[in-house]
C-alpha atoms as a PDB file:
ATOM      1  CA  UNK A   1       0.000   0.000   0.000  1.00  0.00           C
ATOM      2  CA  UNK A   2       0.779   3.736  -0.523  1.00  0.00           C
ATOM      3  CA  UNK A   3       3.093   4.791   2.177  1.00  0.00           C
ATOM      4  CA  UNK A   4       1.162   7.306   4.125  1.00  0.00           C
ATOM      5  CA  UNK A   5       4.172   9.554   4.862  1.00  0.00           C
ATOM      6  CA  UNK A   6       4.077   9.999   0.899  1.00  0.00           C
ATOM      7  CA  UNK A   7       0.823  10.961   1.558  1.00  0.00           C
ATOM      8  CA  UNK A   8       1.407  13.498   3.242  1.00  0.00           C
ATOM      9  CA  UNK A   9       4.512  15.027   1.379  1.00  0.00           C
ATOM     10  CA  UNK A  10       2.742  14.795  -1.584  1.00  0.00           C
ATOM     11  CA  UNK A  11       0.066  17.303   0.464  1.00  0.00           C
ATOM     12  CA  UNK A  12       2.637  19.236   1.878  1.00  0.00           C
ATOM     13  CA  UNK A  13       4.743  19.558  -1.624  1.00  0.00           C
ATOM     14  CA  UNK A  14       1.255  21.154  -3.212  1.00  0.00           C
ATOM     15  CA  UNK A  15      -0.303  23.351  -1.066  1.00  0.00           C
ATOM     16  CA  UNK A  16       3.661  24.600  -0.148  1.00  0.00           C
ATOM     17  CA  UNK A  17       1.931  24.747   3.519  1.00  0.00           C
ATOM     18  CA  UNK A  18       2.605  22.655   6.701  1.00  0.00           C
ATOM     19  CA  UNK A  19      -0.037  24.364   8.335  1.00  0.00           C
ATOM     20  CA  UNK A  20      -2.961  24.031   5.700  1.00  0.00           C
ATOM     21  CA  UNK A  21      -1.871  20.556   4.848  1.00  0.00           C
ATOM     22  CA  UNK A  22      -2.269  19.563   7.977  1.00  0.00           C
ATOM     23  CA  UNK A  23      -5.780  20.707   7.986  1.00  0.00           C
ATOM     24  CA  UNK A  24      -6.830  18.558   4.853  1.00  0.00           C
ATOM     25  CA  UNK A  25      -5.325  15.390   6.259  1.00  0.00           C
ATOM     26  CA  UNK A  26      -6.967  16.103   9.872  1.00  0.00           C
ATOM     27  CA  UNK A  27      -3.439  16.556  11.975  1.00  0.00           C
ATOM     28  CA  UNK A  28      -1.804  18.843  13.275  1.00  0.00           C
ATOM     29  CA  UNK A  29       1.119  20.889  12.120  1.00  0.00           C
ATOM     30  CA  UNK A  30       3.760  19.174  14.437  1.00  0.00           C
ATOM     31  CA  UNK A  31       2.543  15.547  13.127  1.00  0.00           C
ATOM     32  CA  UNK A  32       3.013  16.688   9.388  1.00  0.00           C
ATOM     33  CA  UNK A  33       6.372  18.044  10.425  1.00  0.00           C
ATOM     34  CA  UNK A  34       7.592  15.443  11.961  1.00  0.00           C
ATOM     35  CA  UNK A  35       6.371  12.747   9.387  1.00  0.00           C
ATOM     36  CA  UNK A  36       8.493  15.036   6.859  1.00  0.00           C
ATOM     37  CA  UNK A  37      11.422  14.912   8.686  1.00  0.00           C
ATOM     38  CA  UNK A  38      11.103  10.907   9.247  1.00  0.00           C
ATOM     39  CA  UNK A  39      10.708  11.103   5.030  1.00  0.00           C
ATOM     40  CA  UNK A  40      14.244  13.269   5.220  1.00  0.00           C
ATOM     41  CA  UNK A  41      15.774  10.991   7.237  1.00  0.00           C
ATOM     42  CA  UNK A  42      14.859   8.105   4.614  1.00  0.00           C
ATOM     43  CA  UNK A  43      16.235  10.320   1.974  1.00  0.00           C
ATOM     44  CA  UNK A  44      19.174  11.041   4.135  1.00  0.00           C
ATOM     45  CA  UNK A  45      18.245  14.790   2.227  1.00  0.00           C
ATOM     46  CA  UNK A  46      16.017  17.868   2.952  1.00  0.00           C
ATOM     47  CA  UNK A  47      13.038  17.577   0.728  1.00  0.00           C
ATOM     48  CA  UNK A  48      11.846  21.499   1.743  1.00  0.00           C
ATOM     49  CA  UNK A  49      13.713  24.442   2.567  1.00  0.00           C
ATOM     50  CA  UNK A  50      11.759  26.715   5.257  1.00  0.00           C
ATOM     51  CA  UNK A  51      13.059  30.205   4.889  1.00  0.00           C
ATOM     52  CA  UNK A  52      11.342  33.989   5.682  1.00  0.00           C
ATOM     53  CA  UNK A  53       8.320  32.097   6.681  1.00  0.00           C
ATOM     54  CA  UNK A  54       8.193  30.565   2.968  1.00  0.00           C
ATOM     55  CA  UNK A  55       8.287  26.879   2.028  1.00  0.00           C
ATOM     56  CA  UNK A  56       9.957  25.635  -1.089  1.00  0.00           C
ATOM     57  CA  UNK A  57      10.860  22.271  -2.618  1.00  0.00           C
ATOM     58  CA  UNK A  58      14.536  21.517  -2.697  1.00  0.00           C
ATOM     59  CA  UNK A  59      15.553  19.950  -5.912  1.00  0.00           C
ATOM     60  CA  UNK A  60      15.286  16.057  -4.342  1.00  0.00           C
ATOM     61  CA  UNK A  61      12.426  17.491  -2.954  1.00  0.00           C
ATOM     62  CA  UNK A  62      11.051  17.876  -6.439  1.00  0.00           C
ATOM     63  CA  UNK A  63      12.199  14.439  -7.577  1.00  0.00           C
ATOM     64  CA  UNK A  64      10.209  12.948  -5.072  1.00  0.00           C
ATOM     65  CA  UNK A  65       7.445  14.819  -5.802  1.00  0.00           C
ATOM     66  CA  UNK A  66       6.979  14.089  -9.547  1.00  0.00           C
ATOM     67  CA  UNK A  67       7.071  10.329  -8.375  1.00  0.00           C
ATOM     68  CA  UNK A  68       5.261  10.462  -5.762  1.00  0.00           C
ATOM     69  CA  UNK A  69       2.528  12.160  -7.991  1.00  0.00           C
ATOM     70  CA  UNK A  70       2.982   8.729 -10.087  1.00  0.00           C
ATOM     71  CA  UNK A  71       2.622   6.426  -7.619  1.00  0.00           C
ATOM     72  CA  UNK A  72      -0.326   8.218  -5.913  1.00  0.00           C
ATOM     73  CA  UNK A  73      -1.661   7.505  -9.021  1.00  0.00           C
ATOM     74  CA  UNK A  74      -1.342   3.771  -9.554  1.00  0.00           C
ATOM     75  CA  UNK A  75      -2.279   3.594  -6.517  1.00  0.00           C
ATOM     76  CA  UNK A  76      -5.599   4.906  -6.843  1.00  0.00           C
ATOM     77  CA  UNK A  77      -5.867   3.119 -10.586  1.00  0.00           C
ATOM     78  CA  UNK A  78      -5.626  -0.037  -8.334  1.00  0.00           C
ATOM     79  CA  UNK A  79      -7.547   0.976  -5.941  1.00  0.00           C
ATOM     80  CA  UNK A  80     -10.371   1.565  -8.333  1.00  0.00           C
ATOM     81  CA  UNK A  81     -10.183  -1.619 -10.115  1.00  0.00           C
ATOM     82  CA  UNK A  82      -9.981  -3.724  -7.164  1.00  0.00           C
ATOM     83  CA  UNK A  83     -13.226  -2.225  -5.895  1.00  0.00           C
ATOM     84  CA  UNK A  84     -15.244  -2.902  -9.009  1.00  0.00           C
ATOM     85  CA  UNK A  85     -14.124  -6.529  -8.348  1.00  0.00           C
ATOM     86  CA  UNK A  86     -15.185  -7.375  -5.159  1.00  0.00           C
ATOM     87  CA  UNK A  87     -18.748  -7.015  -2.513  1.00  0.00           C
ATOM     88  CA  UNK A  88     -21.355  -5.052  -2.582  1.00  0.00           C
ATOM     89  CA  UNK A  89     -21.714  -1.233  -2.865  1.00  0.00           C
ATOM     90  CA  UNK A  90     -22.456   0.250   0.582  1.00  0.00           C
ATOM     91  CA  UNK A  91     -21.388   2.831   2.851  1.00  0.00           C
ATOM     92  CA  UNK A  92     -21.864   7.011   2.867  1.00  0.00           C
ATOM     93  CA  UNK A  93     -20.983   9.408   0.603  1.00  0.00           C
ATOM     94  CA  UNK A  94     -20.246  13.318   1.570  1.00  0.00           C
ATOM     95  CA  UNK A  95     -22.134  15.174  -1.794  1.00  0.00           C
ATOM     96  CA  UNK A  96     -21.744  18.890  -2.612  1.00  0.00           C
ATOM     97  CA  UNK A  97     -24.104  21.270  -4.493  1.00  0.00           C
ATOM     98  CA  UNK A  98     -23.994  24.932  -5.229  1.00  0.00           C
ATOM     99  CA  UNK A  99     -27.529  25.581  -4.149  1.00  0.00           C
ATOM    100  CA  UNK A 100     -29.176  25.874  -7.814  1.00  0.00           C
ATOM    101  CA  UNK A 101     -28.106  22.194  -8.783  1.00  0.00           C
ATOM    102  CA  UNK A 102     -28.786  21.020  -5.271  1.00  0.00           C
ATOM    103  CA  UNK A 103     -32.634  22.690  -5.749  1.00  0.00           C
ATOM    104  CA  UNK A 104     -33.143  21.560  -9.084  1.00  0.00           C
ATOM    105  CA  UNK A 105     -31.112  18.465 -10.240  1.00  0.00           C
ATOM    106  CA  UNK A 106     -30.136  16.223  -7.557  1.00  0.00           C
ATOM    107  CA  UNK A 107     -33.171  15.246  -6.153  1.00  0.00           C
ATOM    108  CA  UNK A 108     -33.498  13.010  -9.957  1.00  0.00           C
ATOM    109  CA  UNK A 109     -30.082  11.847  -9.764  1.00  0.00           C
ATOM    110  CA  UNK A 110     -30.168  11.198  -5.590  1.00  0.00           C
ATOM    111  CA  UNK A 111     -33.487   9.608  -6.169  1.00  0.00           C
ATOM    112  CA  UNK A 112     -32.453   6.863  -9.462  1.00  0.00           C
ATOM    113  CA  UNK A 113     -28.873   6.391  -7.279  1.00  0.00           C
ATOM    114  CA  UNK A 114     -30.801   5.166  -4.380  1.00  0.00           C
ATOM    115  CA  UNK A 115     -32.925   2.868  -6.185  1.00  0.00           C
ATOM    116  CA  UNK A 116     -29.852   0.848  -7.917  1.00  0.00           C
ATOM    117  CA  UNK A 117     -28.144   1.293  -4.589  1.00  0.00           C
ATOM    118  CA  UNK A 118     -30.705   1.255  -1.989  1.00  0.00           C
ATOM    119  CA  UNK A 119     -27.603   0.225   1.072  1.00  0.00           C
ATOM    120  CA  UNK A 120     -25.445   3.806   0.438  1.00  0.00           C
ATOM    121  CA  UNK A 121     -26.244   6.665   2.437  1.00  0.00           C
ATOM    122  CA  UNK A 122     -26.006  10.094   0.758  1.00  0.00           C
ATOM    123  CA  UNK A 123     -25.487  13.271   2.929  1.00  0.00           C
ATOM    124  CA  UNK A 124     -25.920  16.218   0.666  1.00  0.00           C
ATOM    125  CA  UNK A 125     -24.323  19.950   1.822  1.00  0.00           C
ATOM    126  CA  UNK A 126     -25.931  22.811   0.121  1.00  0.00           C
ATOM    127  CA  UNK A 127     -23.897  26.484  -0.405  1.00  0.00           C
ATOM    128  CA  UNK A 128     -22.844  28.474  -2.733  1.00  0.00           C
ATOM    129  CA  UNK A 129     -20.199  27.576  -5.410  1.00  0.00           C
ATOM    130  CA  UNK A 130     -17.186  29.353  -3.160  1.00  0.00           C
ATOM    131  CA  UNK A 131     -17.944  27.522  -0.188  1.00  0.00           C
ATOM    132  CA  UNK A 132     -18.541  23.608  -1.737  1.00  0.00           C
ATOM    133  CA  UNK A 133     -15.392  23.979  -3.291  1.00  0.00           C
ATOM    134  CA  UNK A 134     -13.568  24.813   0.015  1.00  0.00           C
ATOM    135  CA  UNK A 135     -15.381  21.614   1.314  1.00  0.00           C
ATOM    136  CA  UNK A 136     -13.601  19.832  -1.638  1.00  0.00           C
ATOM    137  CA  UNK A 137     -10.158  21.519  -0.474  1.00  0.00           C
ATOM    138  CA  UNK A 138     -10.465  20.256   3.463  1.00  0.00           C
ATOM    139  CA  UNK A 139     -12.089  16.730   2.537  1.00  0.00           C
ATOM    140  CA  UNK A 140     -15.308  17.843   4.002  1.00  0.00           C
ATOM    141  CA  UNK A 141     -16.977  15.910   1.212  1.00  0.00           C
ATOM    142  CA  UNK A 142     -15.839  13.206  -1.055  1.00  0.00           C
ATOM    143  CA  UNK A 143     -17.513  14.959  -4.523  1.00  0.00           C
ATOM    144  CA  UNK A 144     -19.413  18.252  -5.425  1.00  0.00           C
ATOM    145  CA  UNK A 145     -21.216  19.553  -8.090  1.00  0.00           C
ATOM    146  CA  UNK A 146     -20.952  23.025  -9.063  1.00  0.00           C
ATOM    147  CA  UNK A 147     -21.677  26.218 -10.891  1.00  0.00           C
ATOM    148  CA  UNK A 148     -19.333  27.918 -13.146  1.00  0.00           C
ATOM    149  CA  UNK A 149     -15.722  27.888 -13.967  1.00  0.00           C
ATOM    150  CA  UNK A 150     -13.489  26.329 -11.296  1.00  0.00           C
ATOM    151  CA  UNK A 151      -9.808  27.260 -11.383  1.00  0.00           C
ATOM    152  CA  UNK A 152      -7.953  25.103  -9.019  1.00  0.00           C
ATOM    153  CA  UNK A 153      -4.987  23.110 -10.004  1.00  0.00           C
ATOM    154  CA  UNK A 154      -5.399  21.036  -6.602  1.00  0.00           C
ATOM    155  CA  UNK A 155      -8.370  19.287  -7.389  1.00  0.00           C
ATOM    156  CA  UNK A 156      -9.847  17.687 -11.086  1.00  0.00           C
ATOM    157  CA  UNK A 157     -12.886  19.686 -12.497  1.00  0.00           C
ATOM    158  CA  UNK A 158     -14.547  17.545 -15.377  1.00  0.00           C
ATOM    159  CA  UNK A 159     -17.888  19.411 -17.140  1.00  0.00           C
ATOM    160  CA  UNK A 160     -20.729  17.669 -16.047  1.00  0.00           C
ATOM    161  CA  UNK A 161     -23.451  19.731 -18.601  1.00  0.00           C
ATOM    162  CA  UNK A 162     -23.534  23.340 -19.847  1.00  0.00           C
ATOM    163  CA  UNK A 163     -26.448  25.276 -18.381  1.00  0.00           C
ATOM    164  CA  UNK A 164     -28.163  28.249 -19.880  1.00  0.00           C
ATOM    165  CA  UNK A 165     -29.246  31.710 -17.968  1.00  0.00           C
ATOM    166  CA  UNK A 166     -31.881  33.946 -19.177  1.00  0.00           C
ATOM    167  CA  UNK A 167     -34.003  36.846 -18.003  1.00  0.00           C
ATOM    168  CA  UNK A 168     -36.874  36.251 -15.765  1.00  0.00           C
ATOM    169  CA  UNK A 169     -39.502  39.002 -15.364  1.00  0.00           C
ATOM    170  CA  UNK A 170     -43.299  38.814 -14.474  1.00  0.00           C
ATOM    171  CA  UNK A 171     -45.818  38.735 -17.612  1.00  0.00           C
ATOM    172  CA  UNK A 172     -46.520  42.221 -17.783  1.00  0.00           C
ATOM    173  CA  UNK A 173     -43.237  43.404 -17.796  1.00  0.00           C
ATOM    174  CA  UNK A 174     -41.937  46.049 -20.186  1.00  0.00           C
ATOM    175  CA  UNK A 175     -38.926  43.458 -21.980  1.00  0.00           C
ATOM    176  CA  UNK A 176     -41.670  40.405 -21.663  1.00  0.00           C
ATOM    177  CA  UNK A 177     -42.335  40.573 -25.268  1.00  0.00           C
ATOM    178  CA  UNK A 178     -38.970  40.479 -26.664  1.00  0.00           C
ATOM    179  CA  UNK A 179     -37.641  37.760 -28.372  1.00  0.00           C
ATOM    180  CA  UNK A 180     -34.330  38.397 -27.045  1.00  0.00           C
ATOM    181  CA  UNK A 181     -32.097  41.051 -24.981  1.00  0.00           C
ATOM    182  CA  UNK A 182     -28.936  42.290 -24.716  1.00  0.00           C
ATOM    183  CA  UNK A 183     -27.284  43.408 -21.608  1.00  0.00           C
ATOM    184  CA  UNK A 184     -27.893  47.047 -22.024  1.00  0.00           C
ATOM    185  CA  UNK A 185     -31.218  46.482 -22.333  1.00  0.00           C
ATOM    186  CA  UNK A 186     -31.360  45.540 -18.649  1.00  0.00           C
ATOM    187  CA  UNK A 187     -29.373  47.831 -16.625  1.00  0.00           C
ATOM    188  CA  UNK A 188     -31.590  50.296 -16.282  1.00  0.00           C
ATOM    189  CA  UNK A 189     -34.595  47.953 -14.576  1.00  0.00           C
ATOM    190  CA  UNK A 190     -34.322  47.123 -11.250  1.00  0.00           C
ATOM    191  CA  UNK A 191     -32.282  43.570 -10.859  1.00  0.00           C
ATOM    192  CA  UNK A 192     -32.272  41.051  -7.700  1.00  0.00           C
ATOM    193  CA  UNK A 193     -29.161  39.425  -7.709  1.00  0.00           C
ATOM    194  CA  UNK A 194     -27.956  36.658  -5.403  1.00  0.00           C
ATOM    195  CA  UNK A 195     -25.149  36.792  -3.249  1.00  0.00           C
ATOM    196  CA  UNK A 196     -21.385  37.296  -3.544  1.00  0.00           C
ATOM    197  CA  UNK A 197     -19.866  33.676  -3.658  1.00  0.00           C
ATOM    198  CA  UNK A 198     -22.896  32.341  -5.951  1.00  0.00           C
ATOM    199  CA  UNK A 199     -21.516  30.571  -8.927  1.00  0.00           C
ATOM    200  CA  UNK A 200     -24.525  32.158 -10.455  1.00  0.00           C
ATOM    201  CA  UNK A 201     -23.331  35.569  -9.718  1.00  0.00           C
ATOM    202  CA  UNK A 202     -20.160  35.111 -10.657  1.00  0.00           C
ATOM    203  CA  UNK A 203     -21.611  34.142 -14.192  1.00  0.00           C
ATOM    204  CA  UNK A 204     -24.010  37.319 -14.173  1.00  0.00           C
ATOM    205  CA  UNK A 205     -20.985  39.884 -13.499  1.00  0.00           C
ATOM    206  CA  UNK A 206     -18.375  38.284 -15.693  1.00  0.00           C
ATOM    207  CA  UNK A 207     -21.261  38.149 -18.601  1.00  0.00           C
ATOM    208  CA  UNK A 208     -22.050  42.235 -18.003  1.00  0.00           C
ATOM    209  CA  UNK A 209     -18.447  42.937 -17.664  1.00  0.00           C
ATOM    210  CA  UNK A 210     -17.802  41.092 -21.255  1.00  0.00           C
ATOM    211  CA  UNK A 211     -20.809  42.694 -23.246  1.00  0.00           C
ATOM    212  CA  UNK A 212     -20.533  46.072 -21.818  1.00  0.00           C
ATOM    213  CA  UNK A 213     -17.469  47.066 -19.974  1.00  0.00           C
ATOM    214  CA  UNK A 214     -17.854  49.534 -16.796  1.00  0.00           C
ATOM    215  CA  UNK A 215     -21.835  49.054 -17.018  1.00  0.00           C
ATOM    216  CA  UNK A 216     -23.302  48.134 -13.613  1.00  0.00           C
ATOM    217  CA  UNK A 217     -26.574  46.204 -13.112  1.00  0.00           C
ATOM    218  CA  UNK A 218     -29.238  48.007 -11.428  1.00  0.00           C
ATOM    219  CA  UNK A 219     -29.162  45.679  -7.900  1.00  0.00           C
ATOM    220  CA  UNK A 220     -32.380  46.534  -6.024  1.00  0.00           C
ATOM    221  CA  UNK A 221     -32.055  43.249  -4.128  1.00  0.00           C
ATOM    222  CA  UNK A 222     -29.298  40.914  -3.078  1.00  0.00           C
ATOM    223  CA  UNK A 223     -31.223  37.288  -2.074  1.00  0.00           C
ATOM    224  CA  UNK A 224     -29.617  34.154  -1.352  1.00  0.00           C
ATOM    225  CA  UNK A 225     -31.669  31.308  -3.545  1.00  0.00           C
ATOM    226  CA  UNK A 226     -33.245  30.943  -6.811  1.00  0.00           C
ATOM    227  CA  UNK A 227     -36.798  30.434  -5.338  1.00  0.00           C
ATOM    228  CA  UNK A 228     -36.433  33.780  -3.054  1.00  0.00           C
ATOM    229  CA  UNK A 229     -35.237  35.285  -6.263  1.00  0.00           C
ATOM    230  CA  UNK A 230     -38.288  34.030  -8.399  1.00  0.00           C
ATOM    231  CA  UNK A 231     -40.920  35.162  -5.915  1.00  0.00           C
ATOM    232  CA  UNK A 232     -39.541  38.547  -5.644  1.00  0.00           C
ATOM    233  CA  UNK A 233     -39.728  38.427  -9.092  1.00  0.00           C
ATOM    234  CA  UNK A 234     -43.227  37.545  -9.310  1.00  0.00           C
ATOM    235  CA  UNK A 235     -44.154  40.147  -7.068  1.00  0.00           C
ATOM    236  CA  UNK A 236     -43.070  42.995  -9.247  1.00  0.00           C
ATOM    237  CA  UNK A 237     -40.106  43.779  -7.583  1.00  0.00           C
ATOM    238  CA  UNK A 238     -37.737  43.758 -10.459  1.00  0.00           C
ATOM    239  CA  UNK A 239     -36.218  41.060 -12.674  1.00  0.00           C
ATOM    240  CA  UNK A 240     -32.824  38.752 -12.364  1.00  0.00           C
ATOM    241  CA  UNK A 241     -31.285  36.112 -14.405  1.00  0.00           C
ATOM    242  CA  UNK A 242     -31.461  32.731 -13.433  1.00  0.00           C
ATOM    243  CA  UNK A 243     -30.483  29.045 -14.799  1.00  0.00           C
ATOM    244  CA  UNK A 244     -33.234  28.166 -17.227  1.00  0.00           C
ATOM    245  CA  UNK A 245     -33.149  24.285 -14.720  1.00  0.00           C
ATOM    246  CA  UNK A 246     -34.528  26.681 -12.109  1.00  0.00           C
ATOM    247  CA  UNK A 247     -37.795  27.669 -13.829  1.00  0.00           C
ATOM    248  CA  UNK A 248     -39.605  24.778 -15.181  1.00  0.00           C
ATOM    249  CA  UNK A 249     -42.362  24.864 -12.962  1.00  0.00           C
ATOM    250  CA  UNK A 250     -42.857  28.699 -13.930  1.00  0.00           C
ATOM    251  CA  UNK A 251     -43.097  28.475 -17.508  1.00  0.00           C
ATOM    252  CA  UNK A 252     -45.148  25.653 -17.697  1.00  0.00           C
ATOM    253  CA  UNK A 253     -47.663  27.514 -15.253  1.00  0.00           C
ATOM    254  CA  UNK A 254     -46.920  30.801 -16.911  1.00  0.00           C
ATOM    255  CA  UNK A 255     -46.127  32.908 -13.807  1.00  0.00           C
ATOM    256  CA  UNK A 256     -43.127  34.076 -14.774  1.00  0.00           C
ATOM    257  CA  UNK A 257     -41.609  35.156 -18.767  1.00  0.00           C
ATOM    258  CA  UNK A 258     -38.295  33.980 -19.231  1.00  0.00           C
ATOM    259  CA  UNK A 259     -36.638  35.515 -22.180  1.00  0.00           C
ATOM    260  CA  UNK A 260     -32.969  34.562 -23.938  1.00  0.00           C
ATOM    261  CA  UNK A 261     -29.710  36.934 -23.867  1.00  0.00           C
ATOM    262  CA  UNK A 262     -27.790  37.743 -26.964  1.00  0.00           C
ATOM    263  CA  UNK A 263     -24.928  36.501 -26.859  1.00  0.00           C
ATOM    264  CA  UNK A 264     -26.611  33.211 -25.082  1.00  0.00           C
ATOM    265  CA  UNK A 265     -25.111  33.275 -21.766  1.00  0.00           C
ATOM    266  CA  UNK A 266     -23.886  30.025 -20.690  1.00  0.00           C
ATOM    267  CA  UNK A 267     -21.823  28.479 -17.760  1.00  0.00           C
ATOM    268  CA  UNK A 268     -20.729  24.719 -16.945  1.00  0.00           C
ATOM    269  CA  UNK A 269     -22.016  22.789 -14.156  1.00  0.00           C
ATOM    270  CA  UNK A 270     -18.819  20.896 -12.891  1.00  0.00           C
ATOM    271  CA  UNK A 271     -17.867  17.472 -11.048  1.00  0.00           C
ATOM    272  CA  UNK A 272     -15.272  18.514  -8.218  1.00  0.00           C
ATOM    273  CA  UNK A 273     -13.079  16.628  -6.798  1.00  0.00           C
ATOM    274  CA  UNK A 274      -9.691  16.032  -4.696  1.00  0.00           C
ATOM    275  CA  UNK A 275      -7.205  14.703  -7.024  1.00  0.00           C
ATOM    276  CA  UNK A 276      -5.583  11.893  -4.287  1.00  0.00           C
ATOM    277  CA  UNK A 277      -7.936  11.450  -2.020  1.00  0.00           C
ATOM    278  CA  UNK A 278      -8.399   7.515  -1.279  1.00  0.00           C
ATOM    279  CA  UNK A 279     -12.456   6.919  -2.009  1.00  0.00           C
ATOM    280  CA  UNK A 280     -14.699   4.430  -1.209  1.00  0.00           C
ATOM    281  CA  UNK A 281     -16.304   2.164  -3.534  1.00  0.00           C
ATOM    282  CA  UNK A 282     -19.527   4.014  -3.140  1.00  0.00           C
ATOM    283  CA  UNK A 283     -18.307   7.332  -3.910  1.00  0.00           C
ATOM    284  CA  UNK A 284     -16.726   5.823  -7.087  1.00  0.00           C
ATOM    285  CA  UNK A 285     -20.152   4.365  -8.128  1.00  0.00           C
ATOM    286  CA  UNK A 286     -22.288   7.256  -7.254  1.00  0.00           C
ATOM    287  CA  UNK A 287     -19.380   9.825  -9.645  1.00  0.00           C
ATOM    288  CA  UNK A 288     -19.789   7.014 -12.423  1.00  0.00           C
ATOM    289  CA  UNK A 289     -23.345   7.278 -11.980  1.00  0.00           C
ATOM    290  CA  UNK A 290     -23.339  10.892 -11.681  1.00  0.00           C
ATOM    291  CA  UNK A 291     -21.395  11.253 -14.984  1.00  0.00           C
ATOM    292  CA  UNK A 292     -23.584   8.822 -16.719  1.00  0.00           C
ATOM    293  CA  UNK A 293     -26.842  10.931 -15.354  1.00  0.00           C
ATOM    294  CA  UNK A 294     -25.306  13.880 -17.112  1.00  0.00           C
ATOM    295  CA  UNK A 295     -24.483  12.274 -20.182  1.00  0.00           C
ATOM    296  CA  UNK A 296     -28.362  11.475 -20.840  1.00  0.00           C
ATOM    297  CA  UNK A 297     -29.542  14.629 -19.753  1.00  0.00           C
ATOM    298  CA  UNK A 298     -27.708  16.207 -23.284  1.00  0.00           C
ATOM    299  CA  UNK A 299     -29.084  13.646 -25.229  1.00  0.00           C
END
């Protein structure tokens, strides 16, 4: 088996942190330490040079590193294909979700998972994007599902679908005919947003920034879930933009007119996950399942 000390220089060696790695593998900062130095006395070499309160990889340290990124590998490869061998799938899984694929998507792919594995237990975490991803970073749960782009070279992001946003307004509204907006024909109406961290956000402001550089939205409200954000909406209170998953229900009772931006705006929904993190069988069968739930919902 993977030697654990490995483990944990292979934590160390990415996040360049005794302090933070010690918080992922749930020990503390003088157990990491002296692991390392029972690794350097193995070597017979320093594997990281601790200077001005900055940590750096000596050039063995950097050796081991690149094969200790290898064998974490294989090791997990085996891992893997031992599991698909042998007993039955059972156990919990930690799960995820920014809160607009938590609301709106899981409850299908919890509900199907559960009835080809009725013995694994699911606990689902709900946030925004920011804050499921930091889950991800401190092993607080074994896979997440999010909203928008996510640029960490610690973990593996792979696209799970690409969802579509468009402009929500009640019936009567002034846009509600038109077949199609552009962003400066919203900043002058009053806009609910959500709040700062929301994957969907982030989307929103990056889109305005792109089509119409130093424009501002005109934020009357700042609310902290799609369904708060529809009903304020529905009251008259302004409109927002929203994933087009969110509002089914709405446009099939007509309560709300949803109409497309131009350019479309579009963001991934992403699988999240630590990159050498040892997983149980069920949390391998519930991403394969996961993946292959995705997969049919572009078809």
């Amino acid at each position: 088996m993977a030697d654990r000390r490995l483990k944990i220089f292979h934590t160390v060696a990415r996040l360049l942190n005794f302090t933070k790695a010690g918080e992922q593998l749930h020990m503390t900062q003088p157990a990491v330490t002296f692991q390392i130095r029972q690794l350097e006395d193995q070597f017979n070499t320093r594997l990281f040079d601790r200077t001005h309160n900055k940590v750096t990889l000596t050039e063995a340290g950097k050796q081991v590193y690149m094969y200790a990124d290898r064998i974490l590998k294989l090791y997990e490869d085996m891992n893997h294909s031992i599991t698909e061998m042998t007993g039955d799938v059972s156990g919990g899984v930690s799960l995820g979700a920014s809160t607009t694929i938590a609301e709106y998507m899981l409850p299908l792919l919890i509900g199907e998972f559960k009835v080809k594995y009725p013995d694994v237990n699911i606990s689902l975490k709900e946030s925004n994007s920011e804050d499921i991803i930091a889950m991800v970073e401190n092993n607080v749960v074994d896979l997440a599902i999010v909203e928008g782009s996510v640029n960490n070279k610690n973990l593996i992001v792979e696209q799970c679908r690409v969802d579509q946003l468009v402009v929500i307004m009640p019936n009567n509204h002034a846009l509600a005919k038109e077949k199609e907006l552009h962003v400066k024909d919203i900043l002058e109406h009053p806009f609910i947003c959500r709040e700062s961290g929301s994957g969907t956000q982030e989307a929103i402001t990056n889109y305005v920034e792109q089509q119409s550089p130093h424009s501002m939205l005109n934020v009357c409200f700042e609310l902290s879930s799609p369904e708060a954000i529809k009903g304020a909406v529905e009251a008259g209170m302004g409109i927002s933009i929203v994933s087009r998953a969110s509002i089914e229900k709405e446009l099939r009772l007509g309560t709300l007119t949803a109409v497309e931006l131009t350019p479309p705006l579009e963001r991934p929904f992403s699988f999240v996950r630590q990159r050498y993190k040892f997983k149980s069988r069920a949390a391998d069968e519930l991403l394969d399942f996961a993946q292959e739930f995705c997969r049919n919902m572009k078809a």
